[in-house]
PDB file of N, CA and C in Angstrom:
ATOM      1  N   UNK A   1      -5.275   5.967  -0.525  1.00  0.00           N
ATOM      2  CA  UNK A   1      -4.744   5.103  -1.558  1.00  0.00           C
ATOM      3  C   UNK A   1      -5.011   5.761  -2.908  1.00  0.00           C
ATOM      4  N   UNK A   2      -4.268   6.076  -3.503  1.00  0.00           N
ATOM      5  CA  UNK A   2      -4.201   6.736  -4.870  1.00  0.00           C
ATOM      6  C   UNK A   2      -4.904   5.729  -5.855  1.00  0.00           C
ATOM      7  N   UNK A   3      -5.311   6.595  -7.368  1.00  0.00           N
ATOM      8  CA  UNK A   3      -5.557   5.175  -8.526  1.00  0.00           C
ATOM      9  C   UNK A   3      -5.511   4.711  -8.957  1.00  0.00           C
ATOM     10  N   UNK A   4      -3.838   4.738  -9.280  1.00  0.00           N
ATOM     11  CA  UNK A   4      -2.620   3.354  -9.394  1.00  0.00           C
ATOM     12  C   UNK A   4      -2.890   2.346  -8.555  1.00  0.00           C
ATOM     13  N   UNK A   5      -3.503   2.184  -7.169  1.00  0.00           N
ATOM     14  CA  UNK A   5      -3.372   1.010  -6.535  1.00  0.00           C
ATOM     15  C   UNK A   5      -4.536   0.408  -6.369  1.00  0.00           C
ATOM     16  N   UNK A   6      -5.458   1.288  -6.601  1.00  0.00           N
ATOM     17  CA  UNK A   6      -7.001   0.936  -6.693  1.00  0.00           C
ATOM     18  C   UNK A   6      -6.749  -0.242  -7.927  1.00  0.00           C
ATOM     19  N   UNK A   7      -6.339   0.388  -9.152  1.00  0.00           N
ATOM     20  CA  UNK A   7      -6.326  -0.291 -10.890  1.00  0.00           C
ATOM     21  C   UNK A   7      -6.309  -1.333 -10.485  1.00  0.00           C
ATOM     22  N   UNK A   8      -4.633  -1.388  -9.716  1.00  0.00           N
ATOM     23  CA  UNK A   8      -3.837  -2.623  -9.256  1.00  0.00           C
ATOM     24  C   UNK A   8      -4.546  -3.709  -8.940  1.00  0.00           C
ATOM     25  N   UNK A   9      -5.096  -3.419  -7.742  1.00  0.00           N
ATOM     26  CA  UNK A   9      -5.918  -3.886  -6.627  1.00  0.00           C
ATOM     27  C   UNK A   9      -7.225  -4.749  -7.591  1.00  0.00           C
ATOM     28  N   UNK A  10      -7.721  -4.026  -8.035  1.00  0.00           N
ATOM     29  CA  UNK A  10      -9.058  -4.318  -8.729  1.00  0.00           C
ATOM     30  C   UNK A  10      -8.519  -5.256 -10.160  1.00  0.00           C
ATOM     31  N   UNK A  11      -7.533  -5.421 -10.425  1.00  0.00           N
ATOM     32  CA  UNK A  11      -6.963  -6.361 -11.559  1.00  0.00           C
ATOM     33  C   UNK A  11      -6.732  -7.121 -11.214  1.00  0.00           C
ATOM     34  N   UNK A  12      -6.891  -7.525 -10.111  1.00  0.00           N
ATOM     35  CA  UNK A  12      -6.326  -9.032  -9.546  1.00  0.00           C
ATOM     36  C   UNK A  12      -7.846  -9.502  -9.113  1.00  0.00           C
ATOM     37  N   UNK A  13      -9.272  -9.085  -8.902  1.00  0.00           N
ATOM     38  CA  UNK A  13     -10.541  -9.380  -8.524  1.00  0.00           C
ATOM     39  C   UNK A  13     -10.981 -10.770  -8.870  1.00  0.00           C
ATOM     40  N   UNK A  14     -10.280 -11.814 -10.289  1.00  0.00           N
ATOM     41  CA  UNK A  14     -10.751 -12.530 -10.911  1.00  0.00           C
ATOM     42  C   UNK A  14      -9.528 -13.408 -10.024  1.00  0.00           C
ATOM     43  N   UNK A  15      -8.846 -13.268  -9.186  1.00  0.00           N
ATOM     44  CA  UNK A  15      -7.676 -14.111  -8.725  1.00  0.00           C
ATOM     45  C   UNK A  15      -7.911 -14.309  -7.090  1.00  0.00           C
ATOM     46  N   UNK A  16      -8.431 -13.437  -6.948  1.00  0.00           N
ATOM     47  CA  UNK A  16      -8.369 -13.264  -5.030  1.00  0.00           C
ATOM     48  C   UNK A  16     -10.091 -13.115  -4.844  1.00  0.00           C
ATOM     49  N   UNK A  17     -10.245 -13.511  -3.804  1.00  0.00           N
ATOM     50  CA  UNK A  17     -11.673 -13.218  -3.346  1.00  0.00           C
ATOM     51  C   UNK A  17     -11.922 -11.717  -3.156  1.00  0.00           C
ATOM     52  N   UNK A  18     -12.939 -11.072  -2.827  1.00  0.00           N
ATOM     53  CA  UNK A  18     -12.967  -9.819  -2.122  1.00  0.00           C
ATOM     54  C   UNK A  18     -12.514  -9.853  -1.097  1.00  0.00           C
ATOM     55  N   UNK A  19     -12.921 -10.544  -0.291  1.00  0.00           N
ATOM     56  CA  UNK A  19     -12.250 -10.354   1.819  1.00  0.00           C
ATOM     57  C   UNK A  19     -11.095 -10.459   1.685  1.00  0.00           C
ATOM     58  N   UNK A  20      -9.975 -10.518   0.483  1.00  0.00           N
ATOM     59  CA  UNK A  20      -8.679 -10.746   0.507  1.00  0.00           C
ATOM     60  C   UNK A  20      -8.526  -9.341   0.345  1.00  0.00           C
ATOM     61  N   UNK A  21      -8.973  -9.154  -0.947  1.00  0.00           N
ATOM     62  CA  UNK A  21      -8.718  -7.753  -1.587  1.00  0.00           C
ATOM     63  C   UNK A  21      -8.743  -6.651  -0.208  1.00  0.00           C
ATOM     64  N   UNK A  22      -9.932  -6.984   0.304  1.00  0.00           N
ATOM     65  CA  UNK A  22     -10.717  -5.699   1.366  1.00  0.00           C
ATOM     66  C   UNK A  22      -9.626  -5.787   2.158  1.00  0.00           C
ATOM     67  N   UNK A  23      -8.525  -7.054   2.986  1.00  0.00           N
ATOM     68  CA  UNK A  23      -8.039  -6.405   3.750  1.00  0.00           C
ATOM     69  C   UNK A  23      -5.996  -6.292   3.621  1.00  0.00           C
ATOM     70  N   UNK A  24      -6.363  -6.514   2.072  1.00  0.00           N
ATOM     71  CA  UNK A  24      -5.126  -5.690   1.465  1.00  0.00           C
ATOM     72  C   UNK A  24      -4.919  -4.189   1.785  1.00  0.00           C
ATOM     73  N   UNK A  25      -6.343  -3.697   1.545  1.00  0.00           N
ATOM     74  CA  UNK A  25      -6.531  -2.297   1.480  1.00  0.00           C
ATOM     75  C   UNK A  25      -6.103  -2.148   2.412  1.00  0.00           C
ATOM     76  N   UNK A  26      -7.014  -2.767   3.669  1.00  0.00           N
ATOM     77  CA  UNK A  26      -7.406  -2.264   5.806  1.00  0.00           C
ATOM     78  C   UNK A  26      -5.687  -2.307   5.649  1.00  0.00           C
ATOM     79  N   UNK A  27      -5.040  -3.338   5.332  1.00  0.00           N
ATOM     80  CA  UNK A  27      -3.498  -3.239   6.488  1.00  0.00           C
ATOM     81  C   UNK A  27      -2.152  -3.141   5.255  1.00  0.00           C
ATOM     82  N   UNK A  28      -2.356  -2.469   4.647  1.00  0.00           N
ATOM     83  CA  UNK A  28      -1.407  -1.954   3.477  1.00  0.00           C
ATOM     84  C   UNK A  28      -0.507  -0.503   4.177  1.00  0.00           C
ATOM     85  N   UNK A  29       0.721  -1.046   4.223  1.00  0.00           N
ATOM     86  CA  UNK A  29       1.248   0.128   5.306  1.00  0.00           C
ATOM     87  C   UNK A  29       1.355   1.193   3.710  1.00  0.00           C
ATOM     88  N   UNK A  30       1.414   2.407   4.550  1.00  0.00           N
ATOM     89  CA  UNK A  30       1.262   3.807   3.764  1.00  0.00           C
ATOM     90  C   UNK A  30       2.535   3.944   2.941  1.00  0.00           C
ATOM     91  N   UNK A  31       3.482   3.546   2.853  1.00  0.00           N
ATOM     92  CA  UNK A  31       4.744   4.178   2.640  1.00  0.00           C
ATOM     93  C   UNK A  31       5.087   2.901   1.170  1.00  0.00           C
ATOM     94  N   UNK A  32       4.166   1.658   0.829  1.00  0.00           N
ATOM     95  CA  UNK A  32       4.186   0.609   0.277  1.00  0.00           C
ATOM     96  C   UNK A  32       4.370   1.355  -1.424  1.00  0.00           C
ATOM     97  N   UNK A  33       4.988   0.840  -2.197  1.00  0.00           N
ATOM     98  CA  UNK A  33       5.595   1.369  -3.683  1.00  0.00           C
ATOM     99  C   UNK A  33       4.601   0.299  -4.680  1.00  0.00           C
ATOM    100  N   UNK A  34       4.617   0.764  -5.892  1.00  0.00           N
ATOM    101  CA  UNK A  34       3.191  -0.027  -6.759  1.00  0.00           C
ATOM    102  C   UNK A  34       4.334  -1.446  -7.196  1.00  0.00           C
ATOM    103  N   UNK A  35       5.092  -1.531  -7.250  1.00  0.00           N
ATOM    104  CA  UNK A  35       6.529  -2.897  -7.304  1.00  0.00           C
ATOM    105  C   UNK A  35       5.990  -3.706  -5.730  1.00  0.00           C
ATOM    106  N   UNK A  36       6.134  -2.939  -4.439  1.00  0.00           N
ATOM    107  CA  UNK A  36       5.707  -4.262  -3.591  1.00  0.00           C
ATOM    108  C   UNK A  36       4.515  -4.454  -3.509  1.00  0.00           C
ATOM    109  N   UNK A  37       3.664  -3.807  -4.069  1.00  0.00           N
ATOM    110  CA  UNK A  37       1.981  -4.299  -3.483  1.00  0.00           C
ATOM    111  C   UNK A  37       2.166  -5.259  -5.081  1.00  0.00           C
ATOM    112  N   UNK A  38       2.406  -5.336  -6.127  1.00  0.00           N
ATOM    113  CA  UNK A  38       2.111  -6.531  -6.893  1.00  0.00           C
ATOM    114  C   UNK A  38       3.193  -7.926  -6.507  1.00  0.00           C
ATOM    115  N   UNK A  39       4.055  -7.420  -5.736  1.00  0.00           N
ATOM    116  CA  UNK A  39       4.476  -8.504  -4.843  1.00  0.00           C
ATOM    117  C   UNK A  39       3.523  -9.110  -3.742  1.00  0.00           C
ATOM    118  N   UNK A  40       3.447  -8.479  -2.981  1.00  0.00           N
ATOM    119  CA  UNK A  40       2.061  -8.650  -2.188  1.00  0.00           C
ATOM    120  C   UNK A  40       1.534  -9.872  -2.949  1.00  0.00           C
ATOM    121  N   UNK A  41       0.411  -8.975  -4.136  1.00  0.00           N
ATOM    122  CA  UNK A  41      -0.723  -9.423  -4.210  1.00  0.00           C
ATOM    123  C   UNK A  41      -0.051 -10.915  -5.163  1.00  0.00           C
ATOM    124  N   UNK A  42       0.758 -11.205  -6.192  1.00  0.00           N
ATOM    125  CA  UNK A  42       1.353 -12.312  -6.942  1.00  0.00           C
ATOM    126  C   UNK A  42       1.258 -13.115  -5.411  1.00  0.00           C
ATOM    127  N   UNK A  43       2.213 -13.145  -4.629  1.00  0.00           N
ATOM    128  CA  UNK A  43       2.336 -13.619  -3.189  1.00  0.00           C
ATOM    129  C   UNK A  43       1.009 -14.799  -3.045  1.00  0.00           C
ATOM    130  N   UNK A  44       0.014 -13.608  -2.583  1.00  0.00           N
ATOM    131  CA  UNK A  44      -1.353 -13.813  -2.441  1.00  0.00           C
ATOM    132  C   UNK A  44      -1.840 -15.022  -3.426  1.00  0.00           C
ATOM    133  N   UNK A  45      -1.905 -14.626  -4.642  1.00  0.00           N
ATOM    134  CA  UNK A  45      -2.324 -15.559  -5.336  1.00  0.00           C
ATOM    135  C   UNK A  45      -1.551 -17.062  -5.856  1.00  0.00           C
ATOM    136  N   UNK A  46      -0.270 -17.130  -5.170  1.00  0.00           N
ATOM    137  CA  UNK A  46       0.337 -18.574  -4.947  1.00  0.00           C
ATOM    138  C   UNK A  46      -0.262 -19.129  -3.686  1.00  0.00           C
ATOM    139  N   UNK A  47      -0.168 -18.407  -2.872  1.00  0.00           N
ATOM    140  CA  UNK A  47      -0.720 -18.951  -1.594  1.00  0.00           C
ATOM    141  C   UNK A  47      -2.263 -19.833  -1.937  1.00  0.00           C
ATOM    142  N   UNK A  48      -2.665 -18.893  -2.983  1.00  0.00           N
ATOM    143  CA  UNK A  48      -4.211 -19.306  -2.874  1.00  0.00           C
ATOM    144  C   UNK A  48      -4.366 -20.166  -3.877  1.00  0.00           C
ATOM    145  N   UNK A  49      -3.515 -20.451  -4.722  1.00  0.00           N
ATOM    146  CA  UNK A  49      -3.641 -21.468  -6.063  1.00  0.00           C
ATOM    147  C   UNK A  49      -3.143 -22.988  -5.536  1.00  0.00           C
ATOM    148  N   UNK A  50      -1.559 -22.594  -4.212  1.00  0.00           N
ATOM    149  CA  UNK A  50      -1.438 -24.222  -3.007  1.00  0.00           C
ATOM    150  C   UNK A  50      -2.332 -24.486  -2.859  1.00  0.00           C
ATOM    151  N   UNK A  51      -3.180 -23.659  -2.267  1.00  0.00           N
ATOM    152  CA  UNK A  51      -4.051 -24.434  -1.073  1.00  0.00           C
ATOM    153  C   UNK A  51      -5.695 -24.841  -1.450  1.00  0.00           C
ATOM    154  N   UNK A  52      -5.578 -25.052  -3.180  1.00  0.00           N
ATOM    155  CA  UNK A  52      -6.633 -25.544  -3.155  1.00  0.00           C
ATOM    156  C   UNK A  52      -6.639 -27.247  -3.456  1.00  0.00           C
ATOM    157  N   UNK A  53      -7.699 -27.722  -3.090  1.00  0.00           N
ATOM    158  CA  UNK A  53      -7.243 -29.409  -2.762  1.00  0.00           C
ATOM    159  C   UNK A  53      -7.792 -29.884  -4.586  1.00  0.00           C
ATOM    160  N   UNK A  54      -6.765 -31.079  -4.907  1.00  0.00           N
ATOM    161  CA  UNK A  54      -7.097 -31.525  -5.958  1.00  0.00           C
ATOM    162  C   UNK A  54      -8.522 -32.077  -6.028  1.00  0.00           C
ATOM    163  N   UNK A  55      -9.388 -32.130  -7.301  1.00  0.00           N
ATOM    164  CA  UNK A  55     -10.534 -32.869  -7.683  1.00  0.00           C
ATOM    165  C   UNK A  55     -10.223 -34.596  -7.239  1.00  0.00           C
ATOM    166  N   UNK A  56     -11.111 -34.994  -6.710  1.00  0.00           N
ATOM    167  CA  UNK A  56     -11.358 -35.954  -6.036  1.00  0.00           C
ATOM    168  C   UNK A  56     -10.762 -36.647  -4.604  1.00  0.00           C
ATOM    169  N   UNK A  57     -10.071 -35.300  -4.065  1.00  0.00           N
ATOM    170  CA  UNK A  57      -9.708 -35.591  -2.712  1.00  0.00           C
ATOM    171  C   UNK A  57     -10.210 -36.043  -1.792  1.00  0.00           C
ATOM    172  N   UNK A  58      -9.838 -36.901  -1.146  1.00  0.00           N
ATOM    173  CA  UNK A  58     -10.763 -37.487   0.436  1.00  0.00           C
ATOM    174  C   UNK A  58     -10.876 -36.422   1.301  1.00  0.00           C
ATOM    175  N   UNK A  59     -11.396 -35.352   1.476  1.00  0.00           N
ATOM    176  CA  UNK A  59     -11.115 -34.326   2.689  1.00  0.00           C
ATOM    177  C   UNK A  59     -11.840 -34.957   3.562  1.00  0.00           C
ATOM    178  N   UNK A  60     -12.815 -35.256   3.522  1.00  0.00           N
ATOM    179  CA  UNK A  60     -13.775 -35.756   4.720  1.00  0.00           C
ATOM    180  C   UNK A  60     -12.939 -37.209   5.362  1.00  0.00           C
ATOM    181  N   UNK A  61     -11.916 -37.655   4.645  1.00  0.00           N
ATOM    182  CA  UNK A  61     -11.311 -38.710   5.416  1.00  0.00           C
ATOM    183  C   UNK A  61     -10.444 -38.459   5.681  1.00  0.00           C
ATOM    184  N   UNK A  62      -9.803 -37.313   5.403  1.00  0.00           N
ATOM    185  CA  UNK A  62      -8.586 -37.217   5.716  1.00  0.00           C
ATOM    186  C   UNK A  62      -8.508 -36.222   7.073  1.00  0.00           C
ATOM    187  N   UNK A  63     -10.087 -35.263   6.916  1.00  0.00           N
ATOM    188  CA  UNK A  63     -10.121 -34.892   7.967  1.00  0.00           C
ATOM    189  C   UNK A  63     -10.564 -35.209   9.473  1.00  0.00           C
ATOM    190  N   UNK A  64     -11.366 -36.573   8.930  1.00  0.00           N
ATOM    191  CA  UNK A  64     -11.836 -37.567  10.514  1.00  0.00           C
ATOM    192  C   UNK A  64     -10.334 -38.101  10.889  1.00  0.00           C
ATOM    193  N   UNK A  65      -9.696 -38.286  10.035  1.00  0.00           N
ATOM    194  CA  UNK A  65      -8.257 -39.094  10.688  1.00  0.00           C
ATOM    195  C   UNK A  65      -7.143 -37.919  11.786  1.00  0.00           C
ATOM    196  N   UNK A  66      -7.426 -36.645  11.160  1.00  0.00           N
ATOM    197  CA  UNK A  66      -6.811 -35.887  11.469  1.00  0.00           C
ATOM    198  C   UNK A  66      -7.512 -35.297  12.963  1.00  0.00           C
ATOM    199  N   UNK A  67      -8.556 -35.516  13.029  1.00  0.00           N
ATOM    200  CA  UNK A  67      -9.519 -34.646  14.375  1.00  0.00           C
ATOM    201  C   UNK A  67      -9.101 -36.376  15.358  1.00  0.00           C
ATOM    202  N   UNK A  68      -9.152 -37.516  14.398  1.00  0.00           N
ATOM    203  CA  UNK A  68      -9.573 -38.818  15.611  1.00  0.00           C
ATOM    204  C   UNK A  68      -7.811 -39.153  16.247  1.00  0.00           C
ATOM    205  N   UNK A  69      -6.976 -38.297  15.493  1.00  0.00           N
ATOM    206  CA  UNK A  69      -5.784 -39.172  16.023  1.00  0.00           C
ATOM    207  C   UNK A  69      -4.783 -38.633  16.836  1.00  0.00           C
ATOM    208  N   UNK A  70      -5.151 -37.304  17.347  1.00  0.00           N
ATOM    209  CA  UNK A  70      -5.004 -37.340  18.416  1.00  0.00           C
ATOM    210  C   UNK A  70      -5.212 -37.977  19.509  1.00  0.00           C
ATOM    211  N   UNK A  71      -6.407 -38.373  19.880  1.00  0.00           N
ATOM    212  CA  UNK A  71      -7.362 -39.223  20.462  1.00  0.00           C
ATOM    213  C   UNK A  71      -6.605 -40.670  20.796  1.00  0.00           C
TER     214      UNK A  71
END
């Protein structure tokens, strides 16, 4: 990985966790252009800005309902 993608990579640190970052690196096919890995990684950081639950969410109730109702 050259140090255009390292920069890249490491400019997004305050947005993505490390274990994200780390396995950007592991499975980043070789042939990838510095245009799709900030696709990629933008990608990445919608995914991760959904899925965090609003301040004062019931998770703990929402998640007994969800494990009991199958049941």
């Amino acid at each position: 990985m050259n140090k255009e993608f390292k920069t890249l990579i490491e400019s997004y640190s305050d947005k993505l966790s490390e274990k994200v970052l780390s396995d950007v690196v592991e499975y980043l096919p070789a042939k990838v252009t510095k245009k799709q890995l900030k696709e990629i990684l933008d990608k990445l950081v919608d995914i991760t800005e959904r899925s965090v639950i609003n301040p004062g969410e019931c998770v703990g109730l929402v998640s007994a309902e969800s494990i009991g109702e199958p049941g």
